[in-house]
PDB file of N, CA and C in Angstrom:
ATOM      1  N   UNK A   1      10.447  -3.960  -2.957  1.00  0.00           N
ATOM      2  CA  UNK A   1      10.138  -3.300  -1.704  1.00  0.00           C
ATOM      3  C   UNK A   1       9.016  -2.307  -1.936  1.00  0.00           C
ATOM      4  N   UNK A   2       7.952  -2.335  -1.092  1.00  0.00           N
ATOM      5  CA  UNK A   2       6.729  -1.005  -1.520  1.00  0.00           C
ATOM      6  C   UNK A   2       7.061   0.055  -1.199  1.00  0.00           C
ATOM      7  N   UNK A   3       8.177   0.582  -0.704  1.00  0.00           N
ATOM      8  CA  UNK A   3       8.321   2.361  -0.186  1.00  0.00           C
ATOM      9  C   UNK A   3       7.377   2.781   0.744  1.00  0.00           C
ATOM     10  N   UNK A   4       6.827   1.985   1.117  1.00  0.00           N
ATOM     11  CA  UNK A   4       6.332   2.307   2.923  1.00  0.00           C
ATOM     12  C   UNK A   4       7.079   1.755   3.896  1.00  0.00           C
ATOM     13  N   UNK A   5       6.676   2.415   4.935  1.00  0.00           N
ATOM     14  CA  UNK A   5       8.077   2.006   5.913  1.00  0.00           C
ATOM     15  C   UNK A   5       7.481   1.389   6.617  1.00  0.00           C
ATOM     16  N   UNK A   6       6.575   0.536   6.548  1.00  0.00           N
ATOM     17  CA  UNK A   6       6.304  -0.187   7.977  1.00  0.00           C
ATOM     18  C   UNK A   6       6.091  -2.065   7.615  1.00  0.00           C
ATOM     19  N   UNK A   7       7.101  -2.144   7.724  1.00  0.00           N
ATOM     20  CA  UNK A   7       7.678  -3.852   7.071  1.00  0.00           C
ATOM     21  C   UNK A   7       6.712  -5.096   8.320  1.00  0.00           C
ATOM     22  N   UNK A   8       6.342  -5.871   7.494  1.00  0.00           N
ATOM     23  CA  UNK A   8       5.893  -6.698   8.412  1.00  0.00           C
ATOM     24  C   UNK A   8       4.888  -6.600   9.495  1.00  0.00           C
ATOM     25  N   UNK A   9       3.657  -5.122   9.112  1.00  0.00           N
ATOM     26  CA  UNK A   9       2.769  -4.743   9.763  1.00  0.00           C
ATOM     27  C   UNK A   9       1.675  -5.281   8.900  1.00  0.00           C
ATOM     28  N   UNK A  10       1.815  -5.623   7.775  1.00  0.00           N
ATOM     29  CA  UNK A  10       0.177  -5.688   6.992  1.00  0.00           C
ATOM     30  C   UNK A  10      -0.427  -6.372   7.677  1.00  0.00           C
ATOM     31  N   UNK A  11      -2.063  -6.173   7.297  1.00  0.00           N
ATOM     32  CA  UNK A  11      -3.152  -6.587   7.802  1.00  0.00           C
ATOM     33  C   UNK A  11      -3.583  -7.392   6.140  1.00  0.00           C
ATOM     34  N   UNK A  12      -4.911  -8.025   6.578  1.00  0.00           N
ATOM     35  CA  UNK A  12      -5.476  -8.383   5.563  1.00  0.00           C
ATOM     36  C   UNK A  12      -7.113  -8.419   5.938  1.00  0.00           C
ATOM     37  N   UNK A  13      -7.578  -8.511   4.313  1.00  0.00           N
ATOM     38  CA  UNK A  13      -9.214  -8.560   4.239  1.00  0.00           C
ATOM     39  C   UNK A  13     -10.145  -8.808   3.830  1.00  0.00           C
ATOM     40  N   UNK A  14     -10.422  -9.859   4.137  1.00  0.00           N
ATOM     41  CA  UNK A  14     -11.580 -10.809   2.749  1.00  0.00           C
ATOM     42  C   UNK A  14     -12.197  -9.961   2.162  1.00  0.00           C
ATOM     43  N   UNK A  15     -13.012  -9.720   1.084  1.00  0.00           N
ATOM     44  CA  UNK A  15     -14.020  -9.233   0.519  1.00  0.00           C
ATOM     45  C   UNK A  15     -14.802 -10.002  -0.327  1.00  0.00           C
ATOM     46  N   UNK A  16     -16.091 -10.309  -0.071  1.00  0.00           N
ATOM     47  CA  UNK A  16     -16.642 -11.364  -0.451  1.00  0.00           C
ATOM     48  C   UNK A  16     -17.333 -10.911  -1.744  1.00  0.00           C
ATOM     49  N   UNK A  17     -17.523 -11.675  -2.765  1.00  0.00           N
ATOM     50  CA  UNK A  17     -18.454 -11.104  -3.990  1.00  0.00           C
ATOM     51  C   UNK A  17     -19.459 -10.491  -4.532  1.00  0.00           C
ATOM     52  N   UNK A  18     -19.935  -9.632  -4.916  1.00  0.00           N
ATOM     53  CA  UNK A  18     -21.081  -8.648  -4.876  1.00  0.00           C
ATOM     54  C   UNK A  18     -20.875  -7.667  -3.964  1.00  0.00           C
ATOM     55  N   UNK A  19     -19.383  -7.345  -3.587  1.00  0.00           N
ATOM     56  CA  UNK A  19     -19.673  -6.244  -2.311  1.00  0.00           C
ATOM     57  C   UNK A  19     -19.509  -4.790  -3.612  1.00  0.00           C
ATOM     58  N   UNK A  20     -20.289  -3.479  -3.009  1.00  0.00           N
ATOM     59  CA  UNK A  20     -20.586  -2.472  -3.452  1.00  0.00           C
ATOM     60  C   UNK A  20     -19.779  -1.305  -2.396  1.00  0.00           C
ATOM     61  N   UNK A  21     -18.654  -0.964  -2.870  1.00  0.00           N
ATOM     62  CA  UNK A  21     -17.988  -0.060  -2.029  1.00  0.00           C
ATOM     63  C   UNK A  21     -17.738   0.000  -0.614  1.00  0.00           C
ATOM     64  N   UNK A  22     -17.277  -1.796  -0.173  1.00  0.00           N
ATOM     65  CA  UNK A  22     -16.799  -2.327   1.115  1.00  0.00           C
ATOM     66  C   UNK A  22     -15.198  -1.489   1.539  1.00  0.00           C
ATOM     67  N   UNK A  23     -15.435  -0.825   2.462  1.00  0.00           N
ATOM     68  CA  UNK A  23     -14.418  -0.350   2.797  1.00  0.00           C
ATOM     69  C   UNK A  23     -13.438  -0.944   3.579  1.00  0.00           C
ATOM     70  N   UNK A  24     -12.172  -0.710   3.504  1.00  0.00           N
ATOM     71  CA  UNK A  24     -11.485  -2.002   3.574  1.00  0.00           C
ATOM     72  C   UNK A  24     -10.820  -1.184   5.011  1.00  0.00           C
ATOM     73  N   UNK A  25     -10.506  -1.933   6.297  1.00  0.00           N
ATOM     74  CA  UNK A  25      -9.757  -1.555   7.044  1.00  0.00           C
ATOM     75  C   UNK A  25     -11.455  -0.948   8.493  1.00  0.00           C
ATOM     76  N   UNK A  26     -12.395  -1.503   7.983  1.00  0.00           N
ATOM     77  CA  UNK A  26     -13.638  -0.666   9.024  1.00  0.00           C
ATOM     78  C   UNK A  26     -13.944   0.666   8.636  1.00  0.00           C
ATOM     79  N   UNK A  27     -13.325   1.799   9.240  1.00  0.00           N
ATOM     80  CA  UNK A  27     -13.554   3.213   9.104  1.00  0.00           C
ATOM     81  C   UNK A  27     -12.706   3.677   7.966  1.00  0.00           C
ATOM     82  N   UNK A  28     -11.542   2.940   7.918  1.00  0.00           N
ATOM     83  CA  UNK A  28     -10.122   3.344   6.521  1.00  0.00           C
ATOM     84  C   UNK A  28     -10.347   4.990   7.165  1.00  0.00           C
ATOM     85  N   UNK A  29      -9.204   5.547   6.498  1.00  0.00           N
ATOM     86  CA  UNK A  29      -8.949   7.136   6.333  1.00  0.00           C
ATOM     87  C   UNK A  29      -7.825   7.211   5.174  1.00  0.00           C
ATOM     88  N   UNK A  30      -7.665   8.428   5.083  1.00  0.00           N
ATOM     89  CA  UNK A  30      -6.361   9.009   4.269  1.00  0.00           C
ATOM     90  C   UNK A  30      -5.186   8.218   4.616  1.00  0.00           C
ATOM     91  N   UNK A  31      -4.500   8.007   3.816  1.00  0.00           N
ATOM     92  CA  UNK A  31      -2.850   7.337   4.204  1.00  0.00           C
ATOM     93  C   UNK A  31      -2.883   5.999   4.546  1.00  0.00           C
ATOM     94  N   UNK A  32      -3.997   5.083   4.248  1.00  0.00           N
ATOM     95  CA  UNK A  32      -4.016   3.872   4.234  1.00  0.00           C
ATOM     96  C   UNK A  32      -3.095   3.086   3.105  1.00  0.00           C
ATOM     97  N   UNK A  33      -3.028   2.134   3.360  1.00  0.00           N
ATOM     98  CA  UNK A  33      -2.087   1.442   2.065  1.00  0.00           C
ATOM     99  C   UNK A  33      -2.332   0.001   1.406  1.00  0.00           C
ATOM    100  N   UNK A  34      -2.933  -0.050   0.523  1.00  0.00           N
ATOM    101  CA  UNK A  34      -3.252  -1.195  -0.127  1.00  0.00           C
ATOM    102  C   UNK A  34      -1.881  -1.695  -1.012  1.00  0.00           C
ATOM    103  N   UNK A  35      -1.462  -2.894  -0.362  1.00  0.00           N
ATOM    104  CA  UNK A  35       0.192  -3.744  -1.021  1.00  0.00           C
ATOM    105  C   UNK A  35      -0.174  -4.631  -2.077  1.00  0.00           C
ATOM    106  N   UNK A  36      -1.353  -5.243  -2.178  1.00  0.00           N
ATOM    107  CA  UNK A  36      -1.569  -6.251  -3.190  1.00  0.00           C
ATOM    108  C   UNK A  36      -3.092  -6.610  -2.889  1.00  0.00           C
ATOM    109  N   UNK A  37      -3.757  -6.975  -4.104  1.00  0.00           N
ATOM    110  CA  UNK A  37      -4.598  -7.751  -3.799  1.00  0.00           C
ATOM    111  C   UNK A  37      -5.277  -8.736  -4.533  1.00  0.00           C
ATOM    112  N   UNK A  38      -5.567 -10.105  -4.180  1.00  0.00           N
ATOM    113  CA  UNK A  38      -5.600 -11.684  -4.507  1.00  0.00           C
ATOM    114  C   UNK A  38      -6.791 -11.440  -4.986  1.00  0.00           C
ATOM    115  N   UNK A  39      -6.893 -11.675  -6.241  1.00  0.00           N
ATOM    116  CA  UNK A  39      -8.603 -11.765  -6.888  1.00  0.00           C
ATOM    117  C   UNK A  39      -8.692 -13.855  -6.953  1.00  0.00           C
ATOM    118  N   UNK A  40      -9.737 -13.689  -6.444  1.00  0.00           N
ATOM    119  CA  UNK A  40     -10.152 -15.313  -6.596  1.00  0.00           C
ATOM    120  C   UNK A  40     -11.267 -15.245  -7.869  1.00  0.00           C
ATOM    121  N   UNK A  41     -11.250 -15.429  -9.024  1.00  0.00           N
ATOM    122  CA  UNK A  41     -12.446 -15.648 -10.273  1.00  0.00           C
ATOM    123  C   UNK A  41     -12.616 -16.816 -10.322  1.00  0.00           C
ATOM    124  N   UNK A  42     -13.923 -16.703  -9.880  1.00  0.00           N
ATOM    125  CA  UNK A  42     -14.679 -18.007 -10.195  1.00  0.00           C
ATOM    126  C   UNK A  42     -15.725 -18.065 -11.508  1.00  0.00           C
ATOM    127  N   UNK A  43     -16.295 -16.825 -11.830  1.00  0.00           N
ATOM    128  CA  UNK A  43     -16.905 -16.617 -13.372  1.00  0.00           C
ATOM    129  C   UNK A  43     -16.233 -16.106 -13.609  1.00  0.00           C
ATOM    130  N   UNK A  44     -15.379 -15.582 -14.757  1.00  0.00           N
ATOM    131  CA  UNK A  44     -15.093 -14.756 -16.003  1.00  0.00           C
ATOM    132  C   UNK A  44     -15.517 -13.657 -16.191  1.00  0.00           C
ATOM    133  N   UNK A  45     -16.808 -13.983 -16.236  1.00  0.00           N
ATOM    134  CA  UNK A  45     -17.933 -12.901 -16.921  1.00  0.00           C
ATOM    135  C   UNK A  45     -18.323 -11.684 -16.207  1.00  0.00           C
ATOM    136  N   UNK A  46     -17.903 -12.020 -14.749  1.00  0.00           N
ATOM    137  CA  UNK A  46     -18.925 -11.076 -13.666  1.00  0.00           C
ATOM    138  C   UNK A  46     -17.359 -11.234 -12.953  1.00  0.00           C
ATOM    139  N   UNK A  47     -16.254 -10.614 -13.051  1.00  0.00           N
ATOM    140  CA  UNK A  47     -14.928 -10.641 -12.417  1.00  0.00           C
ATOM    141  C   UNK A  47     -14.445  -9.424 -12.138  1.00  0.00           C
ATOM    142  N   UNK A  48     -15.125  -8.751 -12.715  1.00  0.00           N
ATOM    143  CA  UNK A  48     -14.652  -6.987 -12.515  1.00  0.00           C
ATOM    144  C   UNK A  48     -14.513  -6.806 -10.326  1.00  0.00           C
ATOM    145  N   UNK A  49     -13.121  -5.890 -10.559  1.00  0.00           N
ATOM    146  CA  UNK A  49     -12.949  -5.416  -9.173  1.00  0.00           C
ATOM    147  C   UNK A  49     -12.475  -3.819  -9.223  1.00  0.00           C
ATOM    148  N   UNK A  50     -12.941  -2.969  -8.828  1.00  0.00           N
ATOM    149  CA  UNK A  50     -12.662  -1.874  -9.295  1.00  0.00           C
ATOM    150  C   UNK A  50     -12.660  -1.236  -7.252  1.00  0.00           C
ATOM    151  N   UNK A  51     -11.396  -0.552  -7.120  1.00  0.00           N
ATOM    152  CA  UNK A  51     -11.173   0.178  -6.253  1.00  0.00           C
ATOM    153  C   UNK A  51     -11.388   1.736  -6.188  1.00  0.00           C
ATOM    154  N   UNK A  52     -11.418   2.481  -5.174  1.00  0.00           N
ATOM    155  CA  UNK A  52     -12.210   3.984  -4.842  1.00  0.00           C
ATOM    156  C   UNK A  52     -10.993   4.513  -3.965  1.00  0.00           C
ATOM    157  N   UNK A  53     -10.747   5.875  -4.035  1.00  0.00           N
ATOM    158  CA  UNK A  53      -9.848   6.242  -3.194  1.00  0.00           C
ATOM    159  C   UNK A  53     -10.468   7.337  -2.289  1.00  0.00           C
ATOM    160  N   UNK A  54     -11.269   7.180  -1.305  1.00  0.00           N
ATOM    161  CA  UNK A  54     -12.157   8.106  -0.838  1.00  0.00           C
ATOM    162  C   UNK A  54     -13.369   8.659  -1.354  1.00  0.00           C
ATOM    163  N   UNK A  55     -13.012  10.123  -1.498  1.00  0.00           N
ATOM    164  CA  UNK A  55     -13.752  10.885  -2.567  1.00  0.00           C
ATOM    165  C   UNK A  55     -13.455  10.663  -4.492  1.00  0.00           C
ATOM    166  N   UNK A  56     -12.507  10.212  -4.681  1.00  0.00           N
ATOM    167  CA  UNK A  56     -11.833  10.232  -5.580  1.00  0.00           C
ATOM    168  C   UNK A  56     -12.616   9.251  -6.678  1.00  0.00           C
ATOM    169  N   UNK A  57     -11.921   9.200  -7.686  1.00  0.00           N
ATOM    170  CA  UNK A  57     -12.079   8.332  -9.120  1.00  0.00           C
ATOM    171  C   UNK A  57     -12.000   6.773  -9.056  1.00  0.00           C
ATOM    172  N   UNK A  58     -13.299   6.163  -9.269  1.00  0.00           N
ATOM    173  CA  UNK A  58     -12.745   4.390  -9.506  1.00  0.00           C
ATOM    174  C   UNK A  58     -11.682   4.315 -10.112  1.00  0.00           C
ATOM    175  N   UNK A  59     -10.752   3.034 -10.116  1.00  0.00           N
ATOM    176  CA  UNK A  59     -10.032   2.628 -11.133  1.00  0.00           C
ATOM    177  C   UNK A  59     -10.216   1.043 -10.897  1.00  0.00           C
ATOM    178  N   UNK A  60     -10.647   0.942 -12.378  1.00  0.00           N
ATOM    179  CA  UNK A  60     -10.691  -0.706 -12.448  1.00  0.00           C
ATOM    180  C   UNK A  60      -9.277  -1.393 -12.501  1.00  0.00           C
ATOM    181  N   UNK A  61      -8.909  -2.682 -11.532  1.00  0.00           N
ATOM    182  CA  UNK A  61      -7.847  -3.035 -11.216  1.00  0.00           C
ATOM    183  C   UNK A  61      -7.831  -4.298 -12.073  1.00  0.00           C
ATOM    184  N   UNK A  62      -9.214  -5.010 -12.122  1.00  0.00           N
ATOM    185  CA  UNK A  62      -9.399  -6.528 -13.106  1.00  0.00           C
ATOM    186  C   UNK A  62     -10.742  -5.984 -13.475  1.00  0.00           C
ATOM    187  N   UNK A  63     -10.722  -6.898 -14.894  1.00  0.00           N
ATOM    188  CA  UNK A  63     -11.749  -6.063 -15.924  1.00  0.00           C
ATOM    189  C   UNK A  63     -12.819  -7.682 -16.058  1.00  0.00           C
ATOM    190  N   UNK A  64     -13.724  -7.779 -16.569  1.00  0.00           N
ATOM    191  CA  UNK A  64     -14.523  -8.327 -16.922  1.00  0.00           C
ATOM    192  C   UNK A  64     -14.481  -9.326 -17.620  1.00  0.00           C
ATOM    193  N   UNK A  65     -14.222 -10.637 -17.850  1.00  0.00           N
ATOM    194  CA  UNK A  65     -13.511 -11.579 -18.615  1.00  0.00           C
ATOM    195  C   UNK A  65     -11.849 -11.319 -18.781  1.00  0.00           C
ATOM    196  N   UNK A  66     -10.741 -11.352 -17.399  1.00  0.00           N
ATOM    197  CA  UNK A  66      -9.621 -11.248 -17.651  1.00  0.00           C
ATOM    198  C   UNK A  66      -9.019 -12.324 -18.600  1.00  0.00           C
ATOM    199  N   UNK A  67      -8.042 -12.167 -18.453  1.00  0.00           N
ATOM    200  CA  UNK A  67      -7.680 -13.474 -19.934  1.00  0.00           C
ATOM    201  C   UNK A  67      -6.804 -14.216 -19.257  1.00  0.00           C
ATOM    202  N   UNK A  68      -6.713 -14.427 -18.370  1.00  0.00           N
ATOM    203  CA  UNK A  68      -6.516 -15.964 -17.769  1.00  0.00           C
ATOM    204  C   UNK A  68      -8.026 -16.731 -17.899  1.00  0.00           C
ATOM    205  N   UNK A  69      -9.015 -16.253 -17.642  1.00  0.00           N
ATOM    206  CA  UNK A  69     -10.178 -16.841 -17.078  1.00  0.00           C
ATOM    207  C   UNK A  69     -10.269 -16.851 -15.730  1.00  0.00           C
ATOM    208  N   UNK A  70     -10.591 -18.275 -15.293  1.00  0.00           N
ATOM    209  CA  UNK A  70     -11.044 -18.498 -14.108  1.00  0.00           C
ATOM    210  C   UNK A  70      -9.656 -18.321 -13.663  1.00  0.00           C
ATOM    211  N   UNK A  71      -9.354 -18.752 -12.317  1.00  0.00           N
ATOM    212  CA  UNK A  71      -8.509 -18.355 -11.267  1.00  0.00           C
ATOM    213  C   UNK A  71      -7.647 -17.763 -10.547  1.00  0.00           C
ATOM    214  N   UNK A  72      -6.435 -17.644  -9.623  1.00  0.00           N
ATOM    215  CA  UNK A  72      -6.406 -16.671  -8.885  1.00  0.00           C
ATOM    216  C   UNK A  72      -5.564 -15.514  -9.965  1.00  0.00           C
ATOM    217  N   UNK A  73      -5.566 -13.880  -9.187  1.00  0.00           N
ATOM    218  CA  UNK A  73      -4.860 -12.951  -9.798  1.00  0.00           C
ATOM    219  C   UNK A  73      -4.283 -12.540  -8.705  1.00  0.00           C
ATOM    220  N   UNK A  74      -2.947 -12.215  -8.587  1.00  0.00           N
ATOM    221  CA  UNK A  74      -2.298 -11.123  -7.876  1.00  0.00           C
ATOM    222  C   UNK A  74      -1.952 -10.740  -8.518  1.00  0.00           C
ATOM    223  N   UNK A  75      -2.554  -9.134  -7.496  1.00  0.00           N
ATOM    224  CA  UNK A  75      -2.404  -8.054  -8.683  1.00  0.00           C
ATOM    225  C   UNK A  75      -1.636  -6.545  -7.632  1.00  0.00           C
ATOM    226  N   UNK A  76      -0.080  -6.538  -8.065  1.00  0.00           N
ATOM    227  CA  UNK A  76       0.407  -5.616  -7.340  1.00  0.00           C
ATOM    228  C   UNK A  76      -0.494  -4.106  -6.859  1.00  0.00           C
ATOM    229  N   UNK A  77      -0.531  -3.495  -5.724  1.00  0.00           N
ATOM    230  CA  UNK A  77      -1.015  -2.137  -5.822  1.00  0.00           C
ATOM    231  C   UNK A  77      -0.015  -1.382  -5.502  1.00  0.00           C
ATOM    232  N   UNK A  78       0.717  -1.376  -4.299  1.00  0.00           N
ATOM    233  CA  UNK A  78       1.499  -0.236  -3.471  1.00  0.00           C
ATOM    234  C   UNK A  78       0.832   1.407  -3.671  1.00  0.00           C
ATOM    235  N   UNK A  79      -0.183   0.867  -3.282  1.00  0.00           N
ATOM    236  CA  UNK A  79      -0.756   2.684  -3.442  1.00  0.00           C
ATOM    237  C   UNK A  79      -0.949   3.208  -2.017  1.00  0.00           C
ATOM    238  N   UNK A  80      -1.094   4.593  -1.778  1.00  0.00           N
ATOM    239  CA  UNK A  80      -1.952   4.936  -0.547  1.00  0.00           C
ATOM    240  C   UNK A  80      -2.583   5.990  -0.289  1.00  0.00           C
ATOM    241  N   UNK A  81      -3.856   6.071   0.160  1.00  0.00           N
ATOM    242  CA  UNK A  81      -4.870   6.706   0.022  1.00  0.00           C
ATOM    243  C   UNK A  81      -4.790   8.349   0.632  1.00  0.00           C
ATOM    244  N   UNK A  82      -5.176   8.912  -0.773  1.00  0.00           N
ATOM    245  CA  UNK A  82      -4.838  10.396  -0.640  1.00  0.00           C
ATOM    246  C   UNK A  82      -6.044  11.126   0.508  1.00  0.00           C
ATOM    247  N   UNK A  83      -7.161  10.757  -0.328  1.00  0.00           N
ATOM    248  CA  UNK A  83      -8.784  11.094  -0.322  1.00  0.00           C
ATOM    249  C   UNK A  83      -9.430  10.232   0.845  1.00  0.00           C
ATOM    250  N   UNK A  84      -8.865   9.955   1.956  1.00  0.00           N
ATOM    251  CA  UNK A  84      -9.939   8.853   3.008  1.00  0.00           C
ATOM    252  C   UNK A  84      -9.914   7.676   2.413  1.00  0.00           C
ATOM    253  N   UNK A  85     -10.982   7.070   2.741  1.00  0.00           N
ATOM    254  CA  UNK A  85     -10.413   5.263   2.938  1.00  0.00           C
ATOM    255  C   UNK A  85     -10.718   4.604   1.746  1.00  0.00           C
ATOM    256  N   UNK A  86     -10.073   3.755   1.398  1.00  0.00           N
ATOM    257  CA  UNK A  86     -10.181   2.691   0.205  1.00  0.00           C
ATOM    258  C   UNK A  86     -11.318   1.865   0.273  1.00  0.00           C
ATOM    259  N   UNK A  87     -12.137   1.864  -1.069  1.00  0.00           N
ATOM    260  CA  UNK A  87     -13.371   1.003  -0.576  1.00  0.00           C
ATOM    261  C   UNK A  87     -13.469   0.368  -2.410  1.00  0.00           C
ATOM    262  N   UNK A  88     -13.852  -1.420  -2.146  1.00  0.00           N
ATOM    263  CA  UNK A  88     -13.416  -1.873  -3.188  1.00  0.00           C
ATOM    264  C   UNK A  88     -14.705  -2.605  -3.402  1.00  0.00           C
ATOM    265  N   UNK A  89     -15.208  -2.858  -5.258  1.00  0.00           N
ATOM    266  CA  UNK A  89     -16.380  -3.006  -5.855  1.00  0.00           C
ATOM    267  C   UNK A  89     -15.979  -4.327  -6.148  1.00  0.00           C
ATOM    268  N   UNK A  90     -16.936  -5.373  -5.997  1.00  0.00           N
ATOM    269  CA  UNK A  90     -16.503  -6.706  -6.600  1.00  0.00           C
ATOM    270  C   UNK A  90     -17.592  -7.262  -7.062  1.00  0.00           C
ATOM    271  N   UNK A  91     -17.163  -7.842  -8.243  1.00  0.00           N
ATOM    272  CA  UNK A  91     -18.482  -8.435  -9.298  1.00  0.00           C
ATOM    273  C   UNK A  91     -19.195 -10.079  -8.989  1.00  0.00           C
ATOM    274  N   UNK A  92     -19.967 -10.496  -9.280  1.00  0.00           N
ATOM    275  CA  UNK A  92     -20.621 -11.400  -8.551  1.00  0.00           C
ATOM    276  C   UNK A  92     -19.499 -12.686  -9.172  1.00  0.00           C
ATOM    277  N   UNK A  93     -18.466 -12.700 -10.065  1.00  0.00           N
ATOM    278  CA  UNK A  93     -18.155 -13.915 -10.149  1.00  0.00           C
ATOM    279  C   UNK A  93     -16.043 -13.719  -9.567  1.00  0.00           C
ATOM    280  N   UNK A  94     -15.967 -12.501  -8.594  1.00  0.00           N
ATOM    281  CA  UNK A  94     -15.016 -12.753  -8.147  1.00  0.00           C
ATOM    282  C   UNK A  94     -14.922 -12.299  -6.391  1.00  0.00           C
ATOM    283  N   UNK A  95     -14.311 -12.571  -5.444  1.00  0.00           N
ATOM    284  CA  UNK A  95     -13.625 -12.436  -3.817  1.00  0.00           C
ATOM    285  C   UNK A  95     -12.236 -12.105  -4.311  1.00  0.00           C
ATOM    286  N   UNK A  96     -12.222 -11.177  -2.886  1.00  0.00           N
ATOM    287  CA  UNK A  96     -10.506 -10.939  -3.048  1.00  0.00           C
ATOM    288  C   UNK A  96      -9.844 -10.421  -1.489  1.00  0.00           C
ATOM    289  N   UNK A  97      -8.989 -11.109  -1.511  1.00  0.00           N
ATOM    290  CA  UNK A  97      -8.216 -10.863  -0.153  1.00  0.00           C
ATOM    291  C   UNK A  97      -7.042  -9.210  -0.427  1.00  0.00           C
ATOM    292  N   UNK A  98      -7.806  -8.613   0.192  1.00  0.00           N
ATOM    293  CA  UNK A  98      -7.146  -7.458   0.225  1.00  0.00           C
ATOM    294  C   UNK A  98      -5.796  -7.124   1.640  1.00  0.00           C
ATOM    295  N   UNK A  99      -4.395  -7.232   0.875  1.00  0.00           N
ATOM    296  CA  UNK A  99      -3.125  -6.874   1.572  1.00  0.00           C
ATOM    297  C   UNK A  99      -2.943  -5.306   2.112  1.00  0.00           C
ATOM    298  N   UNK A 100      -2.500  -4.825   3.290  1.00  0.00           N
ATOM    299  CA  UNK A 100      -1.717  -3.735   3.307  1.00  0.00           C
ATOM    300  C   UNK A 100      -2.516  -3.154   4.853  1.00  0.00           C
ATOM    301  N   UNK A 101      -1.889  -1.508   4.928  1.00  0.00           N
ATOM    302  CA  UNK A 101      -2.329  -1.188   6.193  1.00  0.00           C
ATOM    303  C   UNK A 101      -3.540  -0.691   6.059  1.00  0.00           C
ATOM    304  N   UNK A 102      -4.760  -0.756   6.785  1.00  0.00           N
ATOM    305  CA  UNK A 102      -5.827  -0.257   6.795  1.00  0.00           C
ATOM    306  C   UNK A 102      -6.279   0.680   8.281  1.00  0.00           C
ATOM    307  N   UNK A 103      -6.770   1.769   8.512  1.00  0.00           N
ATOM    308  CA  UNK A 103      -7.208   1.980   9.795  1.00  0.00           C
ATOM    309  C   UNK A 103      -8.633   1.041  10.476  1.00  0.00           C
ATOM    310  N   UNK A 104      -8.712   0.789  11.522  1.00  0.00           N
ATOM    311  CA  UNK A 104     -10.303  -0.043  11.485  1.00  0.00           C
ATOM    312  C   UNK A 104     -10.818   1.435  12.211  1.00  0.00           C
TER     313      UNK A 104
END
């Protein structure tokens, strides 16, 4: 269970490859909630996805040659945004469908 209370509201959100701090949800704000999100790797090499919490600190979520290789990752988050809106970095050899509540 993620410890947010709002069951059966998620949204979702493509993010296509090469995006540079696509904010997820349109405008996003504080208290948004990212539940999971589906990395599709299609290179290895260029797979890095690294998420932003507003103002706050990247944290890389998938690194650069993960060790599966190629294909899909779910990758739990249940986080939610302290600092304004979540905005997520994706490397030219991965997309990822981003789960959870977003503001647009």
């Amino acid at each position: 269970m993620s410890g947010v209370n709002q069951p059966y509201r998620y949204q979702y959100e493509h993010v296509a490859a090469s995006q540079t701090l696509h904010t997820l949800g349109g405008t996003g704000a504080a208290g948004d909630y990212i539940h999971r999100l589906v990395c599709t790797v299609s290179t290895a090499a260029t797979a890095s996805v690294v998420i932003k919490d507003g103002s706050g600190a990247t944290h890389t979520v998938l690194p650069n040659s993960p060790g599966g290789g190629i294909g899909n990752y779910n990758i739990e988050m249940n986080v939610v945004s302290r600092n304004g809106a979540w905005q997520v970095t994706t490397g030219a050899g991965v997309e990822l469908l981003a789960i959870g509540v977003f503001s647009a």
